[in-house]
N, C-alpha and C. Protein backbone atom coordinates (compact mmCIF):
# COMPACT_ATOMS: atom_id res chain seq x y z
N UNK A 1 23.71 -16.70 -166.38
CA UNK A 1 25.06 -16.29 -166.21
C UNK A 1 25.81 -16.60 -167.51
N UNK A 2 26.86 -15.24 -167.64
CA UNK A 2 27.43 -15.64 -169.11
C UNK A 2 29.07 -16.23 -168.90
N UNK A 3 29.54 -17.20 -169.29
CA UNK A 3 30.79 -16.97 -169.77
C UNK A 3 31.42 -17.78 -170.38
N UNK A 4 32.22 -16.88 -170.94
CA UNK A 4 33.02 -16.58 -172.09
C UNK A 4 32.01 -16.61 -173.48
N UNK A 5 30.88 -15.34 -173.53
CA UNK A 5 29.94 -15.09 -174.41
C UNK A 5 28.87 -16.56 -174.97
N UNK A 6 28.73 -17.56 -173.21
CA UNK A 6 28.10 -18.67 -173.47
C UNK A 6 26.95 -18.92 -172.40
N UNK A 7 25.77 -19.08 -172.60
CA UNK A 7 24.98 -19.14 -171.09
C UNK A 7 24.95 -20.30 -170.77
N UNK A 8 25.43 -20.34 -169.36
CA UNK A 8 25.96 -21.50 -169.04
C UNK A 8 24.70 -21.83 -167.41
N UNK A 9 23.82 -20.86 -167.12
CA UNK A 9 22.97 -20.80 -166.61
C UNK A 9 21.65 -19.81 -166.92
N UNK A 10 20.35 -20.47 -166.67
CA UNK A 10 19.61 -18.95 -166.44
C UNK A 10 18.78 -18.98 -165.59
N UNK A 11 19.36 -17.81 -165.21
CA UNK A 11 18.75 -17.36 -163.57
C UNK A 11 17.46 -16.70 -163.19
N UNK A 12 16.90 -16.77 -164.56
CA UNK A 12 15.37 -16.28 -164.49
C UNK A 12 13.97 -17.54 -164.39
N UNK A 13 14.81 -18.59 -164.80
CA UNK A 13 13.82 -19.89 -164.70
C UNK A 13 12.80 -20.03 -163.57
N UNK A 14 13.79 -19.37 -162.38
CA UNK A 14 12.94 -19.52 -160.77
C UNK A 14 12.18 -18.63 -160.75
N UNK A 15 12.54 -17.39 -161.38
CA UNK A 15 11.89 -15.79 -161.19
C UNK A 15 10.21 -16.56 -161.79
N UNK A 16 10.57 -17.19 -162.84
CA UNK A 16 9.20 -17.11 -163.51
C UNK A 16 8.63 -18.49 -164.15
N UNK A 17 9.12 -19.41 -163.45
CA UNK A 17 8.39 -20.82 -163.59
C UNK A 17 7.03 -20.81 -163.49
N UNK A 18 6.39 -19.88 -162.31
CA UNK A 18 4.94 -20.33 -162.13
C UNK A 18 4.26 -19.68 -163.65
N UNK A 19 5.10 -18.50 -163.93
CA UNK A 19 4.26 -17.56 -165.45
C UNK A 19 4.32 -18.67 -166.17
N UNK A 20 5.32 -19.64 -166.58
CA UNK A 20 5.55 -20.07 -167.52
C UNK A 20 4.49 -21.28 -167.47
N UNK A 21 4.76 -21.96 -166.48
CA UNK A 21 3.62 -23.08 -166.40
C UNK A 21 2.24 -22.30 -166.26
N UNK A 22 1.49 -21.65 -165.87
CA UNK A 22 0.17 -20.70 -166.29
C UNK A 22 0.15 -20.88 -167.83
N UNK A 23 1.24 -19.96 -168.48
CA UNK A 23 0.69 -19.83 -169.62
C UNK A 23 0.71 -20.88 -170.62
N UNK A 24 1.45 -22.06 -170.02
CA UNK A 24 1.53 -24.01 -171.06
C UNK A 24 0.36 -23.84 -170.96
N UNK A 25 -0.20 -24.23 -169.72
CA UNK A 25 -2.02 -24.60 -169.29
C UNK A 25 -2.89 -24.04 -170.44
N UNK A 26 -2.51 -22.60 -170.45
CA UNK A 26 -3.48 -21.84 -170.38
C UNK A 26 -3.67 -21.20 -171.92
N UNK A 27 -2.78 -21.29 -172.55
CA UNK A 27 -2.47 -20.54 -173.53
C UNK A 27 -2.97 -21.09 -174.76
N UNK A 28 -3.88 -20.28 -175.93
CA UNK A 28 -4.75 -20.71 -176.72
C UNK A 28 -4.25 -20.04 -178.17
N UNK A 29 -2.64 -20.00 -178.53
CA UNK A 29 -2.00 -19.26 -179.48
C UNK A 29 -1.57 -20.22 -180.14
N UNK A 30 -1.77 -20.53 -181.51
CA UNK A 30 -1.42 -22.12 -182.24
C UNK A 30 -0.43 -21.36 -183.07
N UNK A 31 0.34 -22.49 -183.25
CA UNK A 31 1.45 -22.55 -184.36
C UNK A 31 0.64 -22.51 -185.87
N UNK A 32 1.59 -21.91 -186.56
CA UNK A 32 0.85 -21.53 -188.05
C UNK A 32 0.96 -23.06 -189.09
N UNK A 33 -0.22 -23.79 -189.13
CA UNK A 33 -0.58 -24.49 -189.85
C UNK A 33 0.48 -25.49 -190.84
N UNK A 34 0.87 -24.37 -191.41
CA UNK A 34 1.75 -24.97 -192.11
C UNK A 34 3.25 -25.39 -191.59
N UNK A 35 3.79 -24.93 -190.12
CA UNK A 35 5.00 -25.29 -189.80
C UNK A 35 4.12 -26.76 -188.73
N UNK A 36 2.99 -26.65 -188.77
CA UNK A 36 2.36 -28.13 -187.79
C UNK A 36 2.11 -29.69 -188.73
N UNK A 37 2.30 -29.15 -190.37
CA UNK A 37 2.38 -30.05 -191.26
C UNK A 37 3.61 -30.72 -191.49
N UNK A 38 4.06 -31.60 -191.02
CA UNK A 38 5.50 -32.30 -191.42
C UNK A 38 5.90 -33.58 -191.03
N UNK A 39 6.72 -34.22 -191.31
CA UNK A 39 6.68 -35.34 -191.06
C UNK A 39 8.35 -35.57 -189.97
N UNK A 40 8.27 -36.55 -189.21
CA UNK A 40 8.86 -36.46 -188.25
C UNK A 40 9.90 -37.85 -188.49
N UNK A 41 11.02 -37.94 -188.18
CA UNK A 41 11.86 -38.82 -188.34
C UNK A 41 12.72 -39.52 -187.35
N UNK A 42 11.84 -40.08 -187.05
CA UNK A 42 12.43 -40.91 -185.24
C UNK A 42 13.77 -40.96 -185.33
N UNK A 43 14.23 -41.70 -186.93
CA UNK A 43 15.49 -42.19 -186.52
C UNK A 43 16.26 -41.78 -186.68
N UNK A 44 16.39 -40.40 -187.16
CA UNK A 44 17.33 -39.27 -186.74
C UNK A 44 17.22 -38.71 -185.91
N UNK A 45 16.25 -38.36 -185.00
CA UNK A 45 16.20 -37.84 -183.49
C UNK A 45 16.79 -39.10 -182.73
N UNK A 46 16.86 -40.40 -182.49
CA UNK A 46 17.38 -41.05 -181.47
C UNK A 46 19.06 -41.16 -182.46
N UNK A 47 19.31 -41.06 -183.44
CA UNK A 47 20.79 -41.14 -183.81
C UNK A 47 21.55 -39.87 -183.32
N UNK A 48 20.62 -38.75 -183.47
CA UNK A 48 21.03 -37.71 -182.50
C UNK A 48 21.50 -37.83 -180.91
N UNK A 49 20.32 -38.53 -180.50
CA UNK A 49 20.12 -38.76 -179.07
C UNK A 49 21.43 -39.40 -178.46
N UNK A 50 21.79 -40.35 -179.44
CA UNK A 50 22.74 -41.37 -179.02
C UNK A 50 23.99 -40.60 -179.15
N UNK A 51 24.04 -39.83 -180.28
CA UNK A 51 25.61 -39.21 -181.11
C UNK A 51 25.72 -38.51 -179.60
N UNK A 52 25.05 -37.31 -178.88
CA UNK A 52 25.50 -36.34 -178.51
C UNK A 52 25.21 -36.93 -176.65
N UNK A 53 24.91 -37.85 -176.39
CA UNK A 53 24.18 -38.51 -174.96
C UNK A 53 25.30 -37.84 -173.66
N UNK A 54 26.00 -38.04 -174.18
CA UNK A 54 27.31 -37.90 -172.96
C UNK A 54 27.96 -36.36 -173.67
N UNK A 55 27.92 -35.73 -174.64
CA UNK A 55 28.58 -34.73 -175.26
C UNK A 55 27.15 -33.40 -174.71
N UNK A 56 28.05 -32.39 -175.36
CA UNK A 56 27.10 -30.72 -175.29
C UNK A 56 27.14 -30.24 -176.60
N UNK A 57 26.49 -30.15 -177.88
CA UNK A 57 26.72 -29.61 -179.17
C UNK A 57 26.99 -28.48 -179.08
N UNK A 58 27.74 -27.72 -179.56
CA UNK A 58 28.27 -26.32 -179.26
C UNK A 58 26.87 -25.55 -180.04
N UNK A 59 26.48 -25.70 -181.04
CA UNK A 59 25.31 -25.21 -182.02
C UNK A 59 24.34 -24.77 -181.21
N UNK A 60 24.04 -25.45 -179.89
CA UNK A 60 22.57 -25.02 -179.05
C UNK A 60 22.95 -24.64 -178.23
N UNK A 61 22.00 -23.95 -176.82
CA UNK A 61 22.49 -22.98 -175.61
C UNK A 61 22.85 -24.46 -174.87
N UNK A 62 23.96 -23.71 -173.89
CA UNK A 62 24.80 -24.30 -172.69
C UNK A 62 23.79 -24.00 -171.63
N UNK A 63 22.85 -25.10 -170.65
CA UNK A 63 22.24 -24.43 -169.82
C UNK A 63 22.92 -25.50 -168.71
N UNK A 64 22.21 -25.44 -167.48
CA UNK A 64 22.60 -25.83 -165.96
C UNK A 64 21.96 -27.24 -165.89
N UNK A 65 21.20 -27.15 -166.28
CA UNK A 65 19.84 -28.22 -165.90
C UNK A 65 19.30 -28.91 -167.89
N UNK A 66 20.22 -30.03 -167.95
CA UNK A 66 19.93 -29.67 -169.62
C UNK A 66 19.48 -30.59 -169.99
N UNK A 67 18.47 -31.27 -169.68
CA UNK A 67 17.55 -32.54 -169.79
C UNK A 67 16.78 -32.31 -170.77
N UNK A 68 16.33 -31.06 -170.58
CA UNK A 68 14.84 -30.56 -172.12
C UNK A 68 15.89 -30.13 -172.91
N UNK A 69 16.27 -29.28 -172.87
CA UNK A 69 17.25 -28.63 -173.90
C UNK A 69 17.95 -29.81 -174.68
N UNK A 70 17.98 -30.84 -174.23
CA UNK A 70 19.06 -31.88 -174.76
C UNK A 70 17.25 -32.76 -175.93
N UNK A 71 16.68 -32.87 -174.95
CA UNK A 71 15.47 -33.39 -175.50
C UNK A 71 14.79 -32.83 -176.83
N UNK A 72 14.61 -31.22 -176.46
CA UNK A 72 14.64 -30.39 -177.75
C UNK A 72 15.19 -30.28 -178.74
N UNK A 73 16.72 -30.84 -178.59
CA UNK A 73 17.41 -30.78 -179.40
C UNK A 73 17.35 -32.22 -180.33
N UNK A 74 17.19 -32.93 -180.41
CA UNK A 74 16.33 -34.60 -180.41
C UNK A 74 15.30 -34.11 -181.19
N UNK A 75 14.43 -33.62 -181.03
CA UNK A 75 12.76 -33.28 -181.72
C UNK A 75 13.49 -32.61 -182.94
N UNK A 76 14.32 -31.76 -182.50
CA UNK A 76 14.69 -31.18 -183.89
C UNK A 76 15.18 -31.27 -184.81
N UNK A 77 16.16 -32.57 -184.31
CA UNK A 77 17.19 -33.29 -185.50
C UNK A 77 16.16 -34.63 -186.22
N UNK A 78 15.02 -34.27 -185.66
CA UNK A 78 13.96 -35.53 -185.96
C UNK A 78 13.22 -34.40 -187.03
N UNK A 79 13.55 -33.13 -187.31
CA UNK A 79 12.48 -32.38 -188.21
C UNK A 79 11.64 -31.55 -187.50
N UNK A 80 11.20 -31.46 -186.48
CA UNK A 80 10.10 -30.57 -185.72
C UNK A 80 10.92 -29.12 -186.09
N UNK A 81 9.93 -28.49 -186.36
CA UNK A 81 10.12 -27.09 -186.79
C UNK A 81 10.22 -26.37 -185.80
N UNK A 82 10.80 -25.51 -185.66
CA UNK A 82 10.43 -24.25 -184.09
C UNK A 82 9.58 -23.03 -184.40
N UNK A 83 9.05 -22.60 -183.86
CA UNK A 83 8.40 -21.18 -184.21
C UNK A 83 7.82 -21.14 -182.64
N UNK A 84 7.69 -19.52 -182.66
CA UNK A 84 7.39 -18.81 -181.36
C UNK A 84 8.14 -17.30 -180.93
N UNK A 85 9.27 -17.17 -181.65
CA UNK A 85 10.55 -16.82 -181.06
C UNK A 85 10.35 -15.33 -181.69
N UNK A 86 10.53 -14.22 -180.93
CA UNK A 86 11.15 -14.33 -179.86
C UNK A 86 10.62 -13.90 -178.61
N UNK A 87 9.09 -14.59 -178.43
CA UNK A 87 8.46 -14.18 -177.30
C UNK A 87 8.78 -16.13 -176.02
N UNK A 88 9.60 -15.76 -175.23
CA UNK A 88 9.64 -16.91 -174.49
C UNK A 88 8.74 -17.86 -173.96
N UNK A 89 7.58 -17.26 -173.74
CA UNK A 89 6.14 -18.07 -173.40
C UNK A 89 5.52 -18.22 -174.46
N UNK A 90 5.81 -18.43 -175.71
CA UNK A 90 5.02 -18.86 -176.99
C UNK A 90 5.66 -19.90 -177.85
N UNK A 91 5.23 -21.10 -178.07
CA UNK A 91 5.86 -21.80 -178.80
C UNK A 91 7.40 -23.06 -178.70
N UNK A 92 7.94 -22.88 -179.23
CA UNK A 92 9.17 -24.04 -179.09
C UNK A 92 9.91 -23.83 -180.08
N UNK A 93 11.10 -23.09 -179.26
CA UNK A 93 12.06 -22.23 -180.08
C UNK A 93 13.58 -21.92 -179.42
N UNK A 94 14.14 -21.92 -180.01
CA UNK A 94 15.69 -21.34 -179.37
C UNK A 94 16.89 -21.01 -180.29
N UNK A 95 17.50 -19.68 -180.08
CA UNK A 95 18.37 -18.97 -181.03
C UNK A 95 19.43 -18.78 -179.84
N UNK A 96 20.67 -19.34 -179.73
CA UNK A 96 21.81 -19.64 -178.86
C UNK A 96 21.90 -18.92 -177.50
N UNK A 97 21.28 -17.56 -177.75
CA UNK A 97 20.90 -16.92 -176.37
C UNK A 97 20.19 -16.57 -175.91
N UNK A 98 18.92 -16.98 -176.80
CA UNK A 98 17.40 -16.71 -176.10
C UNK A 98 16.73 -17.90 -176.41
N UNK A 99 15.53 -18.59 -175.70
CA UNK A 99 14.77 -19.22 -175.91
C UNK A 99 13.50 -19.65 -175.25
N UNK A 100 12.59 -20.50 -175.74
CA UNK A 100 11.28 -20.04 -174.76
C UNK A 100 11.32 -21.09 -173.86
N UNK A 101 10.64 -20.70 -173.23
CA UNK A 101 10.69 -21.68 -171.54
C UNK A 101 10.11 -23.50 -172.44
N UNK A 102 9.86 -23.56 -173.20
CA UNK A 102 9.97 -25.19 -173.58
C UNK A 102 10.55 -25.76 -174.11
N UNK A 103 11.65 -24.88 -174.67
CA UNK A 103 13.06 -25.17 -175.29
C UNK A 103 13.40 -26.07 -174.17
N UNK A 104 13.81 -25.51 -173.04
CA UNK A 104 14.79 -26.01 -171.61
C UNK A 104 14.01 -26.32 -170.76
N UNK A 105 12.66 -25.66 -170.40
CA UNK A 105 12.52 -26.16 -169.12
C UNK A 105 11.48 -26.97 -169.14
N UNK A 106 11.45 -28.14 -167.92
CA UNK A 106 10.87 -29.54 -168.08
C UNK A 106 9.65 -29.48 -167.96
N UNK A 107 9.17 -28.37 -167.17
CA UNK A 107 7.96 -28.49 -166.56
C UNK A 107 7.01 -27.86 -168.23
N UNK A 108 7.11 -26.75 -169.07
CA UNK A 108 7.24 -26.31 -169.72
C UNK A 108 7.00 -27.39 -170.81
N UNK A 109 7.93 -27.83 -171.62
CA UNK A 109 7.93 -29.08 -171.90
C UNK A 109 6.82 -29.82 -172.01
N UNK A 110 6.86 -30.62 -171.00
CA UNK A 110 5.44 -31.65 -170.47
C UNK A 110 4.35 -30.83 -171.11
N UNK A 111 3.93 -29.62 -170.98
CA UNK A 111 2.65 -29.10 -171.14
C UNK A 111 2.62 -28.56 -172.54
N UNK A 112 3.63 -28.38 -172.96
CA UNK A 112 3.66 -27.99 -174.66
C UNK A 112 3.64 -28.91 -175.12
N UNK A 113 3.40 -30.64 -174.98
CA UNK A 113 3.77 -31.85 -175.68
C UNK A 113 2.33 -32.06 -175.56
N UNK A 114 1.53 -31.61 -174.46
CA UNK A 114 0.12 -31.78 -174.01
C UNK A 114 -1.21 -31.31 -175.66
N UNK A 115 -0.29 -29.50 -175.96
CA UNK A 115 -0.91 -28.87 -176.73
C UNK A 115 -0.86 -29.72 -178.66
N UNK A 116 -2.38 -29.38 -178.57
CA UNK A 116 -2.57 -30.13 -179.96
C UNK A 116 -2.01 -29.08 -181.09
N UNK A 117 -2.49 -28.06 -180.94
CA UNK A 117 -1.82 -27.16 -181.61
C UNK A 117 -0.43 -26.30 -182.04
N UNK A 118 -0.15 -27.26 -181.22
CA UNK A 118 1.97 -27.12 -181.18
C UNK A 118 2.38 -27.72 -182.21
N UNK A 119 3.66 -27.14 -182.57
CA UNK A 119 4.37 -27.97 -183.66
C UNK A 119 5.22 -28.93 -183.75
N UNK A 120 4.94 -29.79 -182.56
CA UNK A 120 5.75 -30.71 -181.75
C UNK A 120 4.80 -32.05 -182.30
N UNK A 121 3.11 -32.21 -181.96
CA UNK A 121 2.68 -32.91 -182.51
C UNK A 121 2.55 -34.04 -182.04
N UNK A 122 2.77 -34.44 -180.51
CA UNK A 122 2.29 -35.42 -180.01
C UNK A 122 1.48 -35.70 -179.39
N UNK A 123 0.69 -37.25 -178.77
CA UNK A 123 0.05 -37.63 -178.79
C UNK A 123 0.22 -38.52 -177.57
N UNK A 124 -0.57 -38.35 -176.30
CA UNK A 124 -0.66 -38.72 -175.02
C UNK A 124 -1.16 -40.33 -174.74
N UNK A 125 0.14 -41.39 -174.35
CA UNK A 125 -0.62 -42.75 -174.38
C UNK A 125 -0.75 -42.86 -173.06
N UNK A 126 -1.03 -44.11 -172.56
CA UNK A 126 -1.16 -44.40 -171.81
C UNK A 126 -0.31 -45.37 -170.57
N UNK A 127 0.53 -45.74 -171.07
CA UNK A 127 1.40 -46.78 -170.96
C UNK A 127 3.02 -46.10 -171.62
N UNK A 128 3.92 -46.54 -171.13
CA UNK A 128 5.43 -46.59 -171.84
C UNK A 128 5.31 -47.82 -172.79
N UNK A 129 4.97 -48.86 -172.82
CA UNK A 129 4.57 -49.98 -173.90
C UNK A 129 4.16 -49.07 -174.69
N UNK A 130 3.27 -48.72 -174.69
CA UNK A 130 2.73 -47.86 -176.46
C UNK A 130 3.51 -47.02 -177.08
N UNK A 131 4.99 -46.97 -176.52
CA UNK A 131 5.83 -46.03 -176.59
C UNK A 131 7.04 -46.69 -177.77
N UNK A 132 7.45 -45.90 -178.63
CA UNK A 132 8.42 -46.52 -180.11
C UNK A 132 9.58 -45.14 -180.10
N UNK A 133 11.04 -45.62 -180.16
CA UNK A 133 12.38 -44.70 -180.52
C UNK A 133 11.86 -43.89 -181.02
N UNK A 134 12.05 -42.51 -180.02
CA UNK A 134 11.76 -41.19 -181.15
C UNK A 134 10.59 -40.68 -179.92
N UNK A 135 9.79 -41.39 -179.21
CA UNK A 135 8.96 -40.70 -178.29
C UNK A 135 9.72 -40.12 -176.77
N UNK A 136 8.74 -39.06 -176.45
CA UNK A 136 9.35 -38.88 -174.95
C UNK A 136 8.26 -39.10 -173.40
N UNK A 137 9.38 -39.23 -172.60
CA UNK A 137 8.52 -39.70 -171.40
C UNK A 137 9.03 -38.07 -170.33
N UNK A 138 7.95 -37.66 -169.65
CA UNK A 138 8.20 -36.41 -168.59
C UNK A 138 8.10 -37.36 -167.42
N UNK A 139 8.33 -36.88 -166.48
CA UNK A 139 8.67 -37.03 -165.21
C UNK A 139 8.27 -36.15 -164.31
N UNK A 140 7.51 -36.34 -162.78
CA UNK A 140 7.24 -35.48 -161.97
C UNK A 140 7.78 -37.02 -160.64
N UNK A 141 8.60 -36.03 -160.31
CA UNK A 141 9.10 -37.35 -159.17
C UNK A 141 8.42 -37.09 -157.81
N UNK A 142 8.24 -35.84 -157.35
CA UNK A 142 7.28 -35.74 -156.16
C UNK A 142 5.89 -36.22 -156.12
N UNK A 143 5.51 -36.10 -157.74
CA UNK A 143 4.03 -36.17 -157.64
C UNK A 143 2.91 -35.25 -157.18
N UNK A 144 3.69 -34.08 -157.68
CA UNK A 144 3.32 -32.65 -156.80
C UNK A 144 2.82 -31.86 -157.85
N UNK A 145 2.73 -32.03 -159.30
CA UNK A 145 1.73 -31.37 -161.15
C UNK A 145 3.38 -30.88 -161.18
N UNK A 146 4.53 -30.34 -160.38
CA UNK A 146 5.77 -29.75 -161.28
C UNK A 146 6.68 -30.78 -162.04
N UNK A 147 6.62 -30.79 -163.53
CA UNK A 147 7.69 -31.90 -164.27
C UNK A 147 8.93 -31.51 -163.99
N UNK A 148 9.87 -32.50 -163.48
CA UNK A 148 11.23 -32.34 -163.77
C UNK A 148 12.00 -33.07 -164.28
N UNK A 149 11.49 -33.81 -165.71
CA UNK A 149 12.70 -34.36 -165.83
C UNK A 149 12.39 -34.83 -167.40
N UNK A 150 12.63 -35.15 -168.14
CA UNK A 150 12.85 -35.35 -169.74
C UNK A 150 13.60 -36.35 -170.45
N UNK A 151 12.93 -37.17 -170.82
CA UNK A 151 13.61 -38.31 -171.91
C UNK A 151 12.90 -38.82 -173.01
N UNK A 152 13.92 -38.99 -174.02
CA UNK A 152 13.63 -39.75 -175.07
C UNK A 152 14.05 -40.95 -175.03
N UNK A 153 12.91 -42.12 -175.65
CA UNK A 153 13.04 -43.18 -175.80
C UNK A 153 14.35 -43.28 -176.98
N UNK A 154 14.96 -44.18 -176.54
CA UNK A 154 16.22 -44.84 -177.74
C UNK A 154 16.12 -46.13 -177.98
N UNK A 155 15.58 -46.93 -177.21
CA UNK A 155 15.57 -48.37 -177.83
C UNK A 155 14.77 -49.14 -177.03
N UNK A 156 14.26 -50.49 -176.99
CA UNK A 156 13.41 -50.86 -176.76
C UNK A 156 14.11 -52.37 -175.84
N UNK A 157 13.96 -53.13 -174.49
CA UNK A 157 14.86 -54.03 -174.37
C UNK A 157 13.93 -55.75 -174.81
N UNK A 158 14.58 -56.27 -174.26
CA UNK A 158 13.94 -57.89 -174.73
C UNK A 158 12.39 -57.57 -174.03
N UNK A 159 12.13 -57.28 -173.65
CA UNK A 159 10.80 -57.28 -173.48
C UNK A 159 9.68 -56.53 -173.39
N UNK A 160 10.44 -55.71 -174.49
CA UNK A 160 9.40 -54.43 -175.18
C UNK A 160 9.30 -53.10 -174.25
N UNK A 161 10.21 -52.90 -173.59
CA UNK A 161 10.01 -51.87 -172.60
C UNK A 161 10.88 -50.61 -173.01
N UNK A 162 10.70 -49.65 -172.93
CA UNK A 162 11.57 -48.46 -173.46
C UNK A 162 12.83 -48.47 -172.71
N UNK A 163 13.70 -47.92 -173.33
CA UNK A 163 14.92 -47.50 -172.97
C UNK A 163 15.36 -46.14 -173.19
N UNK A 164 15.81 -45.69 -172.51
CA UNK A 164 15.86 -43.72 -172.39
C UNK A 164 17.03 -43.23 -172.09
N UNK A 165 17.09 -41.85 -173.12
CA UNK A 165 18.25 -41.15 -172.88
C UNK A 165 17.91 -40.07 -172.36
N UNK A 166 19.46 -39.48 -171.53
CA UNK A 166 18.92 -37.67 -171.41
C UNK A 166 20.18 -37.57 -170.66
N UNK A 167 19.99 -36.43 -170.69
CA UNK A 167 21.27 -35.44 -170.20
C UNK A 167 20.70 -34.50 -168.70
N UNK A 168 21.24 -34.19 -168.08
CA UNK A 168 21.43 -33.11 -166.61
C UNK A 168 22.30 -34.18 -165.93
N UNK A 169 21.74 -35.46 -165.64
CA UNK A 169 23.15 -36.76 -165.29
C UNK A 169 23.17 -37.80 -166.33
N UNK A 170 24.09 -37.45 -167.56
CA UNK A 170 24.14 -37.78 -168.76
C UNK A 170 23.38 -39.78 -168.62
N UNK A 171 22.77 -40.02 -169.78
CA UNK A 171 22.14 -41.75 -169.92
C UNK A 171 21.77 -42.24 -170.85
N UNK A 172 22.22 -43.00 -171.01
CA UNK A 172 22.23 -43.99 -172.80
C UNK A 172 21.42 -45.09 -172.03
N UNK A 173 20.46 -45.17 -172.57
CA UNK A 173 19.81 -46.63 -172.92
C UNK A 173 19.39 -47.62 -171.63
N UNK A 174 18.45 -46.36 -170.64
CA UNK A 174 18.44 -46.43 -169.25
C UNK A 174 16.84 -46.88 -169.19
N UNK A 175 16.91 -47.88 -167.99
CA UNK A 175 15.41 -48.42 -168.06
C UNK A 175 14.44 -47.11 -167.74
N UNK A 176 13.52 -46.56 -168.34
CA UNK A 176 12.55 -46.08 -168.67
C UNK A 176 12.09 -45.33 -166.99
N UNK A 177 12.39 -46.21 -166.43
CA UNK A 177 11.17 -46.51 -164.43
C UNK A 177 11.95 -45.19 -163.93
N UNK A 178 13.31 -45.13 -164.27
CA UNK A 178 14.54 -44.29 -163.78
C UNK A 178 14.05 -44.79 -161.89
N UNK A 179 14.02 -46.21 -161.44
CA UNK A 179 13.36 -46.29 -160.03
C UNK A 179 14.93 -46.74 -159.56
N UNK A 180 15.67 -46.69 -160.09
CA UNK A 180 17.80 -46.72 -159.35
C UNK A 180 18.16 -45.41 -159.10
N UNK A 181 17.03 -44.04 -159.73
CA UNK A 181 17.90 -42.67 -159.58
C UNK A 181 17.52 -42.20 -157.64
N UNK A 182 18.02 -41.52 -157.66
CA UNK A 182 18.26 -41.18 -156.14
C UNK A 182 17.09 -39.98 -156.00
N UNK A 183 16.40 -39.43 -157.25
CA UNK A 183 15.25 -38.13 -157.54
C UNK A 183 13.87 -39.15 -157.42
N UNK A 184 14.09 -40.59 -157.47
CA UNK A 184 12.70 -41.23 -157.58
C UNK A 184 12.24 -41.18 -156.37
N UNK A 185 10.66 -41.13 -156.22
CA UNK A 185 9.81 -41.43 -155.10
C UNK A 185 9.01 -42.31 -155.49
N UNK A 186 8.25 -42.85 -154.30
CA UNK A 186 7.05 -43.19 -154.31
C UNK A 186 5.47 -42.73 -155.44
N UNK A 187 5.80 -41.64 -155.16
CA UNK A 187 4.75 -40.78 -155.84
C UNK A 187 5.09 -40.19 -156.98
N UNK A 188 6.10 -41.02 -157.61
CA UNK A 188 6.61 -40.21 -159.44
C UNK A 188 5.42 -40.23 -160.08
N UNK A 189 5.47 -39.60 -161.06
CA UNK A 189 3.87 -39.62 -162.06
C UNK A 189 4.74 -39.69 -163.24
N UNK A 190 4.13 -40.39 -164.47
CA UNK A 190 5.09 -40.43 -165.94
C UNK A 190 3.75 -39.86 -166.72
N UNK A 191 3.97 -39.03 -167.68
CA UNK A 191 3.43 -38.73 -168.50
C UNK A 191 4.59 -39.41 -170.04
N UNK A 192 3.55 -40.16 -170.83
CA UNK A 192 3.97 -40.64 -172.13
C UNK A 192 3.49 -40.37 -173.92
N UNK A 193 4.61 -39.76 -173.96
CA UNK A 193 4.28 -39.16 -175.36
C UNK A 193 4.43 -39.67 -176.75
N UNK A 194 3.81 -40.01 -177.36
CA UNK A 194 4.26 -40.34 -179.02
C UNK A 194 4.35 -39.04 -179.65
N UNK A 195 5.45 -39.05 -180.58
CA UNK A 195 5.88 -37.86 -181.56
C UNK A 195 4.93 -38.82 -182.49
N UNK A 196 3.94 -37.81 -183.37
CA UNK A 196 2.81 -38.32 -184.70
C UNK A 196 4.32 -38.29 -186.02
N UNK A 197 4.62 -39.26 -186.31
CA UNK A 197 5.40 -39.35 -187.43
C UNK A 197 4.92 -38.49 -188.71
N UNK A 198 3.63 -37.77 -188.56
CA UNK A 198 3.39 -37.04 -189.67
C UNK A 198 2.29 -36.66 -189.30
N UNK A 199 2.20 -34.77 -189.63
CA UNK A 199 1.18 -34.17 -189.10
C UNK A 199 0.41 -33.31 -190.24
């Protein structure tokens, strides 16, 4: 939905979530070499993270649900390159009124952070401990394979545990577990990502 020449929703996410997650899985189209070479700068992605936590940058799309989009936007002020565009199921990309389903959406996301051949460039631990400012954590709160939810680490507390930001219910510097949100279950699953500081 547009207004005042701003998308402030998109209403195709539902139409075609299952395409989109198929083709994360499935899809064997690599980013060109040279935009997968670069070096990554944590600490301008979490100075980002922090500047804009509670704000909307006018520069990127206005969406409904803006947890990745806010996250994306983080990877990028950290240096991650985009390319893909302008096919929506390819890559990690966004131009103010179009973008591909891993720009914004979570589930999307999770599985493009999975791909080695992305220009995103991370690296699957095991633990949130192995986790340093500048990485992100996905979320599946049912425990059902659909991700919904997106954060970047911002800081670390007295006892080495991540601390996380994100936006859809804006959060600065929130324990990691998110086990106070009212979306947690029993059966959450965390997937934990390191951004490779240089690829």
């Amino acid at each position: 939905m547009l207004r005042n020449q701003r998308l402030v929703s998109d209403a195709l996410v539902p139409i075609v979530a299952k395409e989109e997650q198929e083709f994360e899985r499935e899809s064997g189209e690599q980013a060109p070499l040279e935009l997968r070479s670069r070096t990554y700068d944590r600490l301008a992605a979490v100075r980002y993270a922090d500047l804009w936590w509670n704000r909307r940058n006018p520069q990127y799309p206005v969406v409904a649900d803006d947890c990745t989009n806010y996250i994306s936007q983080c990877l990028h002020a950290g240096g991650i390159r985009m390319w893909g565009n302008p096919i929506r199921s390819r890559g990690w990309w966004q131009q103010r009124t179009n973008w591909s389903f891993s720009w914004t959406v979570a589930n999307a996301l999770r599985w493009y952070l999975s791909k080695s051949e992305g220009v995103i460039g991370a690296v699957e631990k095991s633990s949130a401990r192995e986790l340093v400012p500048g990485d992100v954590i996905c979320y599946d709160f049912e425990g059902d394979g659909h991700w919904n939810h997106n954060t970047m680490v911002t800081a670390l507390d007295a006892n080495g545990e991540p601390l996380v930001n994100a936006h859809t219910y804006d959060a600065r510097h929130r324990s990691w577990a998110y086990r106070d949100s009212p979306a947690w279950t029993s059966k959450i699953q965390y997937k934990f990502f390191h951004i490779r500081d240089q690829t």
